[in-house]
Structure formats: structure tokens, C-alpha cells
C-alpha atoms as a PDB file:
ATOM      1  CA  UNK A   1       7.993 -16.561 -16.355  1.00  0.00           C
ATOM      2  CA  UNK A   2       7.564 -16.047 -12.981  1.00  0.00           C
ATOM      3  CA  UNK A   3       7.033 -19.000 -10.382  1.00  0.00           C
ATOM      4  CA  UNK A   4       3.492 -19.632  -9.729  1.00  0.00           C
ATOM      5  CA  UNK A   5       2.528 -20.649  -5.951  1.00  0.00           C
ATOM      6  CA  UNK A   6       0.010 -20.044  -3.153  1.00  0.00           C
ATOM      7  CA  UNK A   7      -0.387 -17.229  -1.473  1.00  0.00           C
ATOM      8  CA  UNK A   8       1.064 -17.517   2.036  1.00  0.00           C
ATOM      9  CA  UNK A   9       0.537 -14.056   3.150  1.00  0.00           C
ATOM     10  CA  UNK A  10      -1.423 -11.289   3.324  1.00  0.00           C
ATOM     11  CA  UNK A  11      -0.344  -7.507   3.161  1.00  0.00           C
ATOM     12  CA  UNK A  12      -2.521  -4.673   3.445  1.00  0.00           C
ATOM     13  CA  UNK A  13      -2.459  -4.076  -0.318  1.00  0.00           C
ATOM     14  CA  UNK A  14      -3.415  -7.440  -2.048  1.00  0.00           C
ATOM     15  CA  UNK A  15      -6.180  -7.767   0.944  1.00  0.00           C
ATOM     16  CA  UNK A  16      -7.282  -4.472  -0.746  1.00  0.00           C
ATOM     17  CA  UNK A  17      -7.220  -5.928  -4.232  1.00  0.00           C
ATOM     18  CA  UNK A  18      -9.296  -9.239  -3.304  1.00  0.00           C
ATOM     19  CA  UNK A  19     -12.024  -6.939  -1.394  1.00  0.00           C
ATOM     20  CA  UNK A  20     -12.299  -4.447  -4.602  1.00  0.00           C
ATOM     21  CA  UNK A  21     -11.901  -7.564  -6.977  1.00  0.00           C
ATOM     22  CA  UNK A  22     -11.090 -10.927  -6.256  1.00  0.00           C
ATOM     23  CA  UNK A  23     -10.169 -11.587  -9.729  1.00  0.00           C
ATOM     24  CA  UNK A  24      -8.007  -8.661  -9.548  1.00  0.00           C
ATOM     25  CA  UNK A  25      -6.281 -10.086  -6.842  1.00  0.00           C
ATOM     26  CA  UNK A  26      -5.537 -13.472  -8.638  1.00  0.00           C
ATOM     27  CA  UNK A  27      -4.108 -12.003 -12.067  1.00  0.00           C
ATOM     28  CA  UNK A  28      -1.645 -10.016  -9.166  1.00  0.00           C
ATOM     29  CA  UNK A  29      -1.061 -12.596  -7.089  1.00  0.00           C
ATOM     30  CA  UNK A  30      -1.174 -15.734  -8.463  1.00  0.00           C
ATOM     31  CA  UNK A  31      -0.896 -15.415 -12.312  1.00  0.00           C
ATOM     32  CA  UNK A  32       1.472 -12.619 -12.076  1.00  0.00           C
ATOM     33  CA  UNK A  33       0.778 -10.903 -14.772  1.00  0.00           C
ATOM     34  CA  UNK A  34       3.228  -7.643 -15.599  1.00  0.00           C
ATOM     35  CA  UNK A  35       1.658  -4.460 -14.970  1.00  0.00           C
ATOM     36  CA  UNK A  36       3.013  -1.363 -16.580  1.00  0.00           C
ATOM     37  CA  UNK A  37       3.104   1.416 -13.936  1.00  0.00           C
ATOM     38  CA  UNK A  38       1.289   4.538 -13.667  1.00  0.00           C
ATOM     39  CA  UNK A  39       2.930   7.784 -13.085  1.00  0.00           C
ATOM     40  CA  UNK A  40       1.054   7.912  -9.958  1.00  0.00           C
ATOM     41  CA  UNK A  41       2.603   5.012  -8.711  1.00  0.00           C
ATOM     42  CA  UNK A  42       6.177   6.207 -10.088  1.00  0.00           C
ATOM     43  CA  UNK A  43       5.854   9.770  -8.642  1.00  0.00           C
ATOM     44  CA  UNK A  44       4.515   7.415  -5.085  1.00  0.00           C
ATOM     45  CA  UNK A  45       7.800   5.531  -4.966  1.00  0.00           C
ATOM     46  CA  UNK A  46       9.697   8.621  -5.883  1.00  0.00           C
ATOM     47  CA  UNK A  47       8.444  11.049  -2.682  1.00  0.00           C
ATOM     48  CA  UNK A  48       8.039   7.955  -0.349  1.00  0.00           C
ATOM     49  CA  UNK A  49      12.001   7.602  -1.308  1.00  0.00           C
ATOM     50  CA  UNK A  50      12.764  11.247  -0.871  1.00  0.00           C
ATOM     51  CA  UNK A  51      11.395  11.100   2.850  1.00  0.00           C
ATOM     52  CA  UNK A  52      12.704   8.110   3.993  1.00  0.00           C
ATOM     53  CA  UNK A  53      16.281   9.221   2.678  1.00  0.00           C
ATOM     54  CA  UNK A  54      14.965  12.757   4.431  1.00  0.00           C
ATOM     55  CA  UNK A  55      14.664  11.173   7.462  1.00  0.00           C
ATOM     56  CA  UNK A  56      17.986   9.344   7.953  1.00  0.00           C
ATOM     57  CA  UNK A  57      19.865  12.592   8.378  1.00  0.00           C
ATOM     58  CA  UNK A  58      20.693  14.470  11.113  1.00  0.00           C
ATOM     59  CA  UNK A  59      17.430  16.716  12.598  1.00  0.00           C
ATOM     60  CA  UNK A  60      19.230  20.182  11.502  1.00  0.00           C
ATOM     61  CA  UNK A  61      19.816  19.110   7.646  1.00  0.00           C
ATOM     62  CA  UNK A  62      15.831  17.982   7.104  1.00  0.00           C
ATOM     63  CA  UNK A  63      15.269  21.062   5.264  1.00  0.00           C
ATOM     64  CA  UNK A  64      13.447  21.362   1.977  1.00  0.00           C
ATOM     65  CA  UNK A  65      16.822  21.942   0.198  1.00  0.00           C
ATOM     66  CA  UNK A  66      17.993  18.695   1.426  1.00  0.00           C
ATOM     67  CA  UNK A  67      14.580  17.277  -0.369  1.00  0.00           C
ATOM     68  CA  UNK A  68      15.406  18.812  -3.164  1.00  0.00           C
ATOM     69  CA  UNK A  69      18.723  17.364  -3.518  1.00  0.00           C
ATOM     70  CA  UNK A  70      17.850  13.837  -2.563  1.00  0.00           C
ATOM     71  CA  UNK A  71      15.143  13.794  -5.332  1.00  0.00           C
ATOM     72  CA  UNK A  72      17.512  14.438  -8.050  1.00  0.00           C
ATOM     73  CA  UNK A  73      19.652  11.586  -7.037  1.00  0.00           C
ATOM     74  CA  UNK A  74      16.359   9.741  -6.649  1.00  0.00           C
ATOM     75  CA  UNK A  75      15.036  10.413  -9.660  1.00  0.00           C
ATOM     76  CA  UNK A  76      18.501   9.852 -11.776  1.00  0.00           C
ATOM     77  CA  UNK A  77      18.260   6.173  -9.983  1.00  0.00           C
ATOM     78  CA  UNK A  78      14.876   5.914 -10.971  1.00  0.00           C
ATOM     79  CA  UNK A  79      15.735   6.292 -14.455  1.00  0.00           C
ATOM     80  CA  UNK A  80      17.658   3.210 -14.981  1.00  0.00           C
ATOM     81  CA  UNK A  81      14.397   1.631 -13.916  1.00  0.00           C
ATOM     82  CA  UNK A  82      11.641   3.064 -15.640  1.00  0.00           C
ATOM     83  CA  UNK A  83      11.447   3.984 -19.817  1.00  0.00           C
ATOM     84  CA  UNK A  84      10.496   7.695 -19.277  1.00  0.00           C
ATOM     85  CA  UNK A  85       9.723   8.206 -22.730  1.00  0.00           C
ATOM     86  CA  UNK A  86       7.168   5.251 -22.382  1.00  0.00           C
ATOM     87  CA  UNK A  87       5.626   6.701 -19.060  1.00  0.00           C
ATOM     88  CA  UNK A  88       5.570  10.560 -20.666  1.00  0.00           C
ATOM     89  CA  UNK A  89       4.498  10.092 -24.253  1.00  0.00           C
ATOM     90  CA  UNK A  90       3.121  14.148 -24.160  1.00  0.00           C
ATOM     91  CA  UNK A  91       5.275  17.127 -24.991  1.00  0.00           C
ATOM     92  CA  UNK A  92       6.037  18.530 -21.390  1.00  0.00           C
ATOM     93  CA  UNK A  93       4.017  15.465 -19.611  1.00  0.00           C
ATOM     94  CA  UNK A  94       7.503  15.104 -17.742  1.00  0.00           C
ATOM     95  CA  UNK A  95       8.103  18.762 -16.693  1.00  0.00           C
ATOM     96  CA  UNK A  96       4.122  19.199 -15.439  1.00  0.00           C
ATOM     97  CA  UNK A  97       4.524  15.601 -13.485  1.00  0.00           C
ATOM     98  CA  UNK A  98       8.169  17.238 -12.195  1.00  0.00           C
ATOM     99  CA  UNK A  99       6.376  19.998 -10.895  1.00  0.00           C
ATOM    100  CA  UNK A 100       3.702  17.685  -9.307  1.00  0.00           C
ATOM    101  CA  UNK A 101       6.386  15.624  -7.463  1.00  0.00           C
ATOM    102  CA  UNK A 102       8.129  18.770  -6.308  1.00  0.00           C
ATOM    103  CA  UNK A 103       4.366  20.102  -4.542  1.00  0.00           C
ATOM    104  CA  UNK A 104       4.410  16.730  -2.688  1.00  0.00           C
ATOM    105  CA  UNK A 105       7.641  17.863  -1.257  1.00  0.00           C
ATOM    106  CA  UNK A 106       7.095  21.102  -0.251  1.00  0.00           C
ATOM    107  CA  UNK A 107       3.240  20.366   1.215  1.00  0.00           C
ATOM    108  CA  UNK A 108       4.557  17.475   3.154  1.00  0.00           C
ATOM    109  CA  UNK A 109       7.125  20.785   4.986  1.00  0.00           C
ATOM    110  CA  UNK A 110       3.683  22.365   5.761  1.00  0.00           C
ATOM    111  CA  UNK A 111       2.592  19.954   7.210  1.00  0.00           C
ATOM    112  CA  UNK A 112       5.056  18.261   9.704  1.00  0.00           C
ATOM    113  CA  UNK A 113       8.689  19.733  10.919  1.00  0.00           C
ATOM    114  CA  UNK A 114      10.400  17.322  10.126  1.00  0.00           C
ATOM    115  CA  UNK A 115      13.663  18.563  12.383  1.00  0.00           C
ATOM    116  CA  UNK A 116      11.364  17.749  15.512  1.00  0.00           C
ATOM    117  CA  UNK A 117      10.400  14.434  15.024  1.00  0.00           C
ATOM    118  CA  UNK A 118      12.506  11.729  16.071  1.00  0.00           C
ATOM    119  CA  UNK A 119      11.389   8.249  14.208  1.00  0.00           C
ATOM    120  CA  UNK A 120      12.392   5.212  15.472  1.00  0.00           C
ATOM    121  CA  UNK A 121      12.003   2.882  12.422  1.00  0.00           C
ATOM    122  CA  UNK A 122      11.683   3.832   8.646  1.00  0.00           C
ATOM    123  CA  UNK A 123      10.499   1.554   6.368  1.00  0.00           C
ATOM    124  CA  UNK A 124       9.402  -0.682   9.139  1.00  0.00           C
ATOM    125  CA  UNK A 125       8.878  -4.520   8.453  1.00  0.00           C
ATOM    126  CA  UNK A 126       6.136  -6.084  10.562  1.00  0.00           C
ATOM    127  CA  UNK A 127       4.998  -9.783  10.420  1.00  0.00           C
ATOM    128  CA  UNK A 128       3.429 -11.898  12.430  1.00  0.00           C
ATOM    129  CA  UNK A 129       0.781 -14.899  12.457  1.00  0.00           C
ATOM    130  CA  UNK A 130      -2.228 -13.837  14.048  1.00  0.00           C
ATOM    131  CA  UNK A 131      -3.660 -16.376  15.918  1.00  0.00           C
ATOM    132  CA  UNK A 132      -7.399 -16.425  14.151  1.00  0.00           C
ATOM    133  CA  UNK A 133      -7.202 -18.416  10.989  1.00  0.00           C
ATOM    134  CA  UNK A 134      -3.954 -18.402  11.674  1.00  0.00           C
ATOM    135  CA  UNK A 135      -3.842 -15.877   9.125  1.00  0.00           C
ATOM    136  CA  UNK A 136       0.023 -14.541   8.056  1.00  0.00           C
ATOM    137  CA  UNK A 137       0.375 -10.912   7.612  1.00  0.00           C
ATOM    138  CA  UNK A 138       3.327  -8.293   6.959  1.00  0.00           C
ATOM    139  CA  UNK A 139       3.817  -4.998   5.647  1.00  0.00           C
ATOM    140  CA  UNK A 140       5.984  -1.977   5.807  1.00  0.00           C
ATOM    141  CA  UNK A 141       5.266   1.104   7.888  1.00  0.00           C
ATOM    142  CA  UNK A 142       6.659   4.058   6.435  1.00  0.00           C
ATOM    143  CA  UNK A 143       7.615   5.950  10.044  1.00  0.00           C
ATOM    144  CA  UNK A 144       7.272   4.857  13.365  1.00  0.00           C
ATOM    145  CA  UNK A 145       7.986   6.891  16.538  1.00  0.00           C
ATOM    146  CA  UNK A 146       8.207   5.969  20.062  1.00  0.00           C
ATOM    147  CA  UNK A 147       8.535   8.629  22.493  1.00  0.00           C
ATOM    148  CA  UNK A 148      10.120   8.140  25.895  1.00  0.00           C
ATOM    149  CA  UNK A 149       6.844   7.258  27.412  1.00  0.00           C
ATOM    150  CA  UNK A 150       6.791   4.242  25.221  1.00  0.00           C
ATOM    151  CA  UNK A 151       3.747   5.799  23.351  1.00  0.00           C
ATOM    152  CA  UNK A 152       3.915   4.516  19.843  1.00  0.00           C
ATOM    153  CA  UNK A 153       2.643   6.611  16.331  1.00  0.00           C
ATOM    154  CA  UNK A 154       2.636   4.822  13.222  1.00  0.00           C
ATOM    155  CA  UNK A 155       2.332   6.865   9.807  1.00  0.00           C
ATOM    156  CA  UNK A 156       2.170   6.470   6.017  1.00  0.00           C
ATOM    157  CA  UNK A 157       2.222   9.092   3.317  1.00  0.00           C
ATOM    158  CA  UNK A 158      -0.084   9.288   0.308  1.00  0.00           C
ATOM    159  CA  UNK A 159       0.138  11.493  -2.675  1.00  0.00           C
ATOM    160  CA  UNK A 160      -3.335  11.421  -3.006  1.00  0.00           C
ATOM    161  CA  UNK A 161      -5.356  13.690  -1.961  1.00  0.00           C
ATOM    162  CA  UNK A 162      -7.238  12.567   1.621  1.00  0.00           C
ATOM    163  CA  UNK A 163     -11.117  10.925   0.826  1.00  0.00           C
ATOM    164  CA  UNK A 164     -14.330  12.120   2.235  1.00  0.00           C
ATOM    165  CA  UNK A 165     -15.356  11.699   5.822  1.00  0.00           C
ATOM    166  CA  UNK A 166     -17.806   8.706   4.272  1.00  0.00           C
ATOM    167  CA  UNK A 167     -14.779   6.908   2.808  1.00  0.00           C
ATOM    168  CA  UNK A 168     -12.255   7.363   5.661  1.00  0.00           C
ATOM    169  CA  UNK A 169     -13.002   4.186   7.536  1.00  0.00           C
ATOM    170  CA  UNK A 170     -11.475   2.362   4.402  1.00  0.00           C
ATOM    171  CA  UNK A 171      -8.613   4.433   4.073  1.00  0.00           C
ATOM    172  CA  UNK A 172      -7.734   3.681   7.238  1.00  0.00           C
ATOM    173  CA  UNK A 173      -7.721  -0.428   6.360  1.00  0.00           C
ATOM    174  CA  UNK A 174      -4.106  -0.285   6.107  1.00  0.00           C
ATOM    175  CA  UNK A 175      -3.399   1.741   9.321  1.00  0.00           C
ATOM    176  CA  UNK A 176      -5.186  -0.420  11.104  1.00  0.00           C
ATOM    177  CA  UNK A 177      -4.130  -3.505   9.942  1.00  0.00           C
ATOM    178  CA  UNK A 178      -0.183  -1.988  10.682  1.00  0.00           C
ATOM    179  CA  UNK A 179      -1.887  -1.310  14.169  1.00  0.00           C
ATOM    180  CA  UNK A 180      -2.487  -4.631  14.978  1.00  0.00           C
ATOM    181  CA  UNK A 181       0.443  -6.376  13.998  1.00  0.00           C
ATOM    182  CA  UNK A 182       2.289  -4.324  15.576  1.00  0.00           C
ATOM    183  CA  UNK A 183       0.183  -4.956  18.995  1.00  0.00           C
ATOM    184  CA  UNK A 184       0.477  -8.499  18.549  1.00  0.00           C
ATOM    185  CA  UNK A 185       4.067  -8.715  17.923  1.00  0.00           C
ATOM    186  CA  UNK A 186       5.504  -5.667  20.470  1.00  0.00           C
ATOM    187  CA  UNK A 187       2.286  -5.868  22.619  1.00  0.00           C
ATOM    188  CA  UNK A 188       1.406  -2.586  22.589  1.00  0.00           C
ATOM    189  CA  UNK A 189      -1.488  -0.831  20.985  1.00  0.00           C
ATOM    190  CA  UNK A 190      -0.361   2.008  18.927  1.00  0.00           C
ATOM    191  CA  UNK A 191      -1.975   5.408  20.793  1.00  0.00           C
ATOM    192  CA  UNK A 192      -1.904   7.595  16.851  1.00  0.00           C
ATOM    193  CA  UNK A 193      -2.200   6.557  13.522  1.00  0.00           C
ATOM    194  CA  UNK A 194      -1.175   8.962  10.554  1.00  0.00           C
ATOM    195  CA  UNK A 195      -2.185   9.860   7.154  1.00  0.00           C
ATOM    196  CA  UNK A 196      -0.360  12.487   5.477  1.00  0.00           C
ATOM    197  CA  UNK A 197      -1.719  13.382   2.366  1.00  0.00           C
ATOM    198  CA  UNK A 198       0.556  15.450   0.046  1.00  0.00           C
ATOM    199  CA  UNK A 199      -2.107  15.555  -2.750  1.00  0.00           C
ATOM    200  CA  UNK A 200      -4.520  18.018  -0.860  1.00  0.00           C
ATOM    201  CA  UNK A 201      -2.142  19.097   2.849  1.00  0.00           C
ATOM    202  CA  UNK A 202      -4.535  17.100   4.816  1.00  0.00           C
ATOM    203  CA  UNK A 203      -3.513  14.936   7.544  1.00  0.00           C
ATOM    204  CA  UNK A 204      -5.883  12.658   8.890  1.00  0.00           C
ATOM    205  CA  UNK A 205      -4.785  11.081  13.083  1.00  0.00           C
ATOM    206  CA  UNK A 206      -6.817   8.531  14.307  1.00  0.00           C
ATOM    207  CA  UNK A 207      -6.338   6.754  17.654  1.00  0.00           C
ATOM    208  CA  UNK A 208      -7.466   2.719  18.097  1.00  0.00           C
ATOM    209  CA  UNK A 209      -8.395   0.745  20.791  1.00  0.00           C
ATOM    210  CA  UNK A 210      -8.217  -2.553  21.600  1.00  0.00           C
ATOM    211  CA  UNK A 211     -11.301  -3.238  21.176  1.00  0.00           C
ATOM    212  CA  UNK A 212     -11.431  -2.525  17.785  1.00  0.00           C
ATOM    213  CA  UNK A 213      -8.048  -4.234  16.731  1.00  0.00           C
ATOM    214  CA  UNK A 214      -9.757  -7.469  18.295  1.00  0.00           C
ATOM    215  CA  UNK A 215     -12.463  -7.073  15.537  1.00  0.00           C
ATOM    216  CA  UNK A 216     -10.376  -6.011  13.087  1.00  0.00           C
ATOM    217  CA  UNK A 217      -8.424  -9.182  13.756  1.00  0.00           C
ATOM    218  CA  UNK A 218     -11.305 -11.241  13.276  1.00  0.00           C
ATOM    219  CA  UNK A 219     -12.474  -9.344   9.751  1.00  0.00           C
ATOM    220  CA  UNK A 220      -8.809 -10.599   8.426  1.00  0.00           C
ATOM    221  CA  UNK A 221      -9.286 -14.154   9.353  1.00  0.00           C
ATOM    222  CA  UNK A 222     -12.336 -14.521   7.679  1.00  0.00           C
ATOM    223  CA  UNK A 223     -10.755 -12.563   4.804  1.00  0.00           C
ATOM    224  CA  UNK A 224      -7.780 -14.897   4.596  1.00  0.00           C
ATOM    225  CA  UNK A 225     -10.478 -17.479   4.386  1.00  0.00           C
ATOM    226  CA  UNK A 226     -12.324 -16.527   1.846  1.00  0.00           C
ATOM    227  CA  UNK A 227      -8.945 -16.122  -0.292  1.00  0.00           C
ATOM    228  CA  UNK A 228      -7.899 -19.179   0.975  1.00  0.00           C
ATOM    229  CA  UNK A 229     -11.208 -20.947  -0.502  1.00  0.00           C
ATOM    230  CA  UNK A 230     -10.942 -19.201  -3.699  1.00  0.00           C
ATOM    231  CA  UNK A 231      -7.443 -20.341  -4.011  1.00  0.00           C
ATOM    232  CA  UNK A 232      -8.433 -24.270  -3.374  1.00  0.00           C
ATOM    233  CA  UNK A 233     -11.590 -23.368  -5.978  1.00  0.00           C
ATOM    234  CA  UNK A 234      -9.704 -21.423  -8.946  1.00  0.00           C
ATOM    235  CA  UNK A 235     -13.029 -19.012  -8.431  1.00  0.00           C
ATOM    236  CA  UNK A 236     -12.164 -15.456  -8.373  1.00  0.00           C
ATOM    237  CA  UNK A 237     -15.209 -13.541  -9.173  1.00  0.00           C
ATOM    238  CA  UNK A 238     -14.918 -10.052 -11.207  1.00  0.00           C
ATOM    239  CA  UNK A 239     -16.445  -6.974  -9.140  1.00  0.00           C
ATOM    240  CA  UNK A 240     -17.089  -3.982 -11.752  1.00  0.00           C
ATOM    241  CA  UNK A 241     -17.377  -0.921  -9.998  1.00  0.00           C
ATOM    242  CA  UNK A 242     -15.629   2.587 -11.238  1.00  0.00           C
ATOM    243  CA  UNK A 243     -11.952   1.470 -10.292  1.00  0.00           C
ATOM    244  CA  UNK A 244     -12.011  -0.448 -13.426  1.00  0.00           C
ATOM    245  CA  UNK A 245     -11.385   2.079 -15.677  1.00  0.00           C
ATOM    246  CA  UNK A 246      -7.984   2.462 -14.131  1.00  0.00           C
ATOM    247  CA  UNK A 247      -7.432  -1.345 -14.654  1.00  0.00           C
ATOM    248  CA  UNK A 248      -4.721  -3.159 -16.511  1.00  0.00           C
ATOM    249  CA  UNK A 249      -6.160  -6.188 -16.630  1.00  0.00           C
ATOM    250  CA  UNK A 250      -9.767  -5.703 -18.735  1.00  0.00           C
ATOM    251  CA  UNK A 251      -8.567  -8.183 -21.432  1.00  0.00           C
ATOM    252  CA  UNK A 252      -8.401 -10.762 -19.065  1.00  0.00           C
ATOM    253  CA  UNK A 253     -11.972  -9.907 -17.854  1.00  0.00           C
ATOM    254  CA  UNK A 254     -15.201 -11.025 -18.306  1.00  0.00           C
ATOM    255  CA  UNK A 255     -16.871  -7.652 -17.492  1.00  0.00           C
ATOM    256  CA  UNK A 256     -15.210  -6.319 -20.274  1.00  0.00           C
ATOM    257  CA  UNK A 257     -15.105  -9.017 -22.984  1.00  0.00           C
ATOM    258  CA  UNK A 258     -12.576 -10.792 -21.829  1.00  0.00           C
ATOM    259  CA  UNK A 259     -11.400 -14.149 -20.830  1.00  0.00           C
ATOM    260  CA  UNK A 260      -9.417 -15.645 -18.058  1.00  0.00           C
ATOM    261  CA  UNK A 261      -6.317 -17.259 -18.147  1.00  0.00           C
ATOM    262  CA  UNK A 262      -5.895 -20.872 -17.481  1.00  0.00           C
ATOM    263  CA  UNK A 263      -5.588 -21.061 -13.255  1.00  0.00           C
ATOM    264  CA  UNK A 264      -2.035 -22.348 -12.683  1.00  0.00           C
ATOM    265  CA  UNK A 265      -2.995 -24.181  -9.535  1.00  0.00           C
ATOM    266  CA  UNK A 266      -4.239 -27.508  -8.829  1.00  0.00           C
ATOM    267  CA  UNK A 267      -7.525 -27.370  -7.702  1.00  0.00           C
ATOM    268  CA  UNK A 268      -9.567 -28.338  -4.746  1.00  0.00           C
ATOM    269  CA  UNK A 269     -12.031 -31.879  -4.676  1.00  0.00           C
ATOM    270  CA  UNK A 270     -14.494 -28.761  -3.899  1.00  0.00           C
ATOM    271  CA  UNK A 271     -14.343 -26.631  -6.943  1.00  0.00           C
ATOM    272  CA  UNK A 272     -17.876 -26.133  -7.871  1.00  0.00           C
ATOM    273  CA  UNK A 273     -16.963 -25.766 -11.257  1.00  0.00           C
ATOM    274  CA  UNK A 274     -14.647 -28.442 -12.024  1.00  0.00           C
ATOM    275  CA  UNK A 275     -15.876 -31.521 -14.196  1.00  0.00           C
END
């Protein structure tokens, strides 16, 4: 079983899970609970692997043959890790999802030369305790490049396909949220942020400012707070809304019939629901 403690900090992904569902966010982050994963998630691991191994050789041998060749090896390593014939029950599921993962790979050419770029970090890890709060944060950047003007890009792929001008504020959370710890630990505000989206070839750049890393600062404090008081509580609301139906977790939910594990905390004097 795997250890049970509090949460001590906050990534751009689980902050995602306690905005769409804070009980979500518990049954990942506190209880644990296994998860089996998606092919979406396996063919995400797969191409983010492929390009970071793309990346770390020389400029002239980032060619799509390269790719190629690194995704075997890849995907022969991430066979001892996953039970194909569990993720690919379908005769030719695997070949059609092959295909798929192979598309990524020759959009994400179409998109970006990858022979001209010159990143200075892959796989970045960036912490830091921002001072509101304080509220702990880290998270990986997939590429980061710093030109010789000290101008700074950060970027993350997606093999999804890029959301509707309505939605893009969200999907640019995590961007952000790379942005500013990145500010407050190098002290520079990043002048591009990247979203390369190998599901559709779309690309989406956006440049912040201080001003809005300031408030985007302050939007993650009071989010660390309110996990921080459900934590004390053991009260982590379900939120229905569409996502669900891609959810592992419905037996464990009210919503759906379900019923919630015993919390493995201890609980705060100020549970509202404790006897």
C-alpha cells in the first residue's frame, strides 16, 4: 500500500484535478488509488520521450528518421512497463494507435525544425516557494530555450488536439504557472510560452507579463488554501461535469452511486462534519 501523507506541493496537474474535482484530487493524491492508464496517456509518454531523446542529439541528426528510430527503442522499453494486450483488447487496436503515435511525430516536423532550435534544458525541473501562502510548487518543462539575449521560451507538447479560442485561457494554466516559477526562481519573466499540439498541427505562443504572473501568483495561494482546508477537513466535494465519463474513479463517487473511502488523515478540530 502506498504511504499516505499530506500534500506538500502543488504541480500544475493535481492543481488541475482539485479545480475540475476536488474529490478527484484526493482519491489521486491522498488515497492513492491505482489508476489503469489510457492509451492516450501511454501514446503521451511515448512522443514526449521520443522528443526529448530527439533533442539530445546533435542539430544535423534531428531528422524524422532519427524519430523513427528512437520510438522503436522507446516503445520496446515501454513494453516491459505496460500489459499491451490489456491496453489493446481490439483486433488491430495496436496497429491503428501505432499509426496515431507515428502522426504525432511527423506533425510535430511540420511544425518546428527542430535542427534550428537550440534548447537549453529538457525536461526542466522548477520549484520554488512562492512567497503568498507560502504555497510550494514544481513541475517539469518539457523545453526551454534561452537565446543569447537572455530572452527565455518555455514549451510543452500535447497530443491533443489545441481547444477553442473560449477554452484557451485554461489551457494555458500550466504555462503560466511554469512562467512564474521560473520568474521567481531565475528572475526573469519568460518573453514566449508554447503549445504544440500534435493532435491537430496547431501551435498556440502566448507572451506574459508581469502583471499577470503577480495575479496568477495570488490565484495559487488561495488555491493551495482551499486544498490546504480540505485536507485539515477530510471534505472533498464531487464536481460532475462531462470529464466524468473519462473517470476511473465513479465507484468511489457519490455522483455515480458510489461511496468514499475512509479519509486516511487525521482530521482538523474544524471539520464540519466530524462528530
Amino acid at each position: 500500500m502506498p504511504t499516505v501523507r499530506r500534500p506538500t506541493q502543488l504541480s500544475p496537474s493535481r492543481a488541475n484535478d482539485f479545480q475540475q474535482c476536488p474529490l478527484l484530487y484526493r482519491l489521486r493524491t491522498i488515497d492513492k488509488l491505482p489508476e489503469p492508464p489510457s492509451t492516450a496517456q501511454v501514446a503521451g509518454t511515448l512522443v514526449h520521450s521520443v522528443l526529448e531523446h530527439l533533442y539530445e542529439a546533435a542539430p544535423g541528426e534531428r531528422t524524422p528518421g532519427t524519430a523513427m528510430r528512437v520510438l522503436r527503442e522507446q516503445w520496446e522499453r515501454l513494453q516491459r512497463k505496460v500489459d499491451v494486450n490489456e491496453l489493446f483488447p481490439g483486433s488491430g487496436d495496436l496497429e491503428a494507435w501505432k499509426r496515431k503515435v507515428r502522426g504525432h511525430l511527423e506533425t510535430y516536423f511540420s511544425l518546428e525544425d527542430p535542427a534550428r532550435l537550440r534548447p537549453s534544458s529538457l525536461e526542466k525541473l522548477v520549484q520554488a516557494t512562492l512567497p503568498q501562502g507560502p504555497t510550494p510548487v514544481k513541475g517539469f518543462i518539457d523545453r526551454v530555450e534561452v537565446n543569447d539575449s537572455g530572452m527565455v521560451r518555455l514549451t510543452d507538447y500535447k497530443t491533443g488536439k489545441c481547444p477553442p479560442p473560449r477554452f484557451r485561457d485554461k489551457a494555458l494554466f500550466q504555462m503560466r504557472f511554469y512562467a512564474l516559477v521560473w520568474w521567481r526562481t531565475e528572475g526573469v519573466v519568460p518573453s514566449g510560452l508554447r503549445l504544440v499540439y500534435l493532435g491537430d498541427g496547431e501551435i498556440l505562443d502566448h507572451s506574459p507579463t508581469e502583471e499577470e504572473l503577480v495575479d496568477f501568483e495570488a490565484s495559487l495561494a488561495e488555491l493551495w488554501g482551499e486544498i490546504g482546508r480540505a485536507v485539515d477537513t477530510g471534505v472533498f466535494p464531487p464536481k460532475r461535469s462531462r470529464l466524468c465519463d473519462w473517470c476511473n474513479f465513479q465507484e468511489y463517487c457519490p455522483e455515480f452511486g458510489g461511496e468514499e473511502p475512509s479519509y486516511p488523515l487525521p482530521l482538523s478540530l474544524f471539520n464540519p462534519e466530524a462528530d
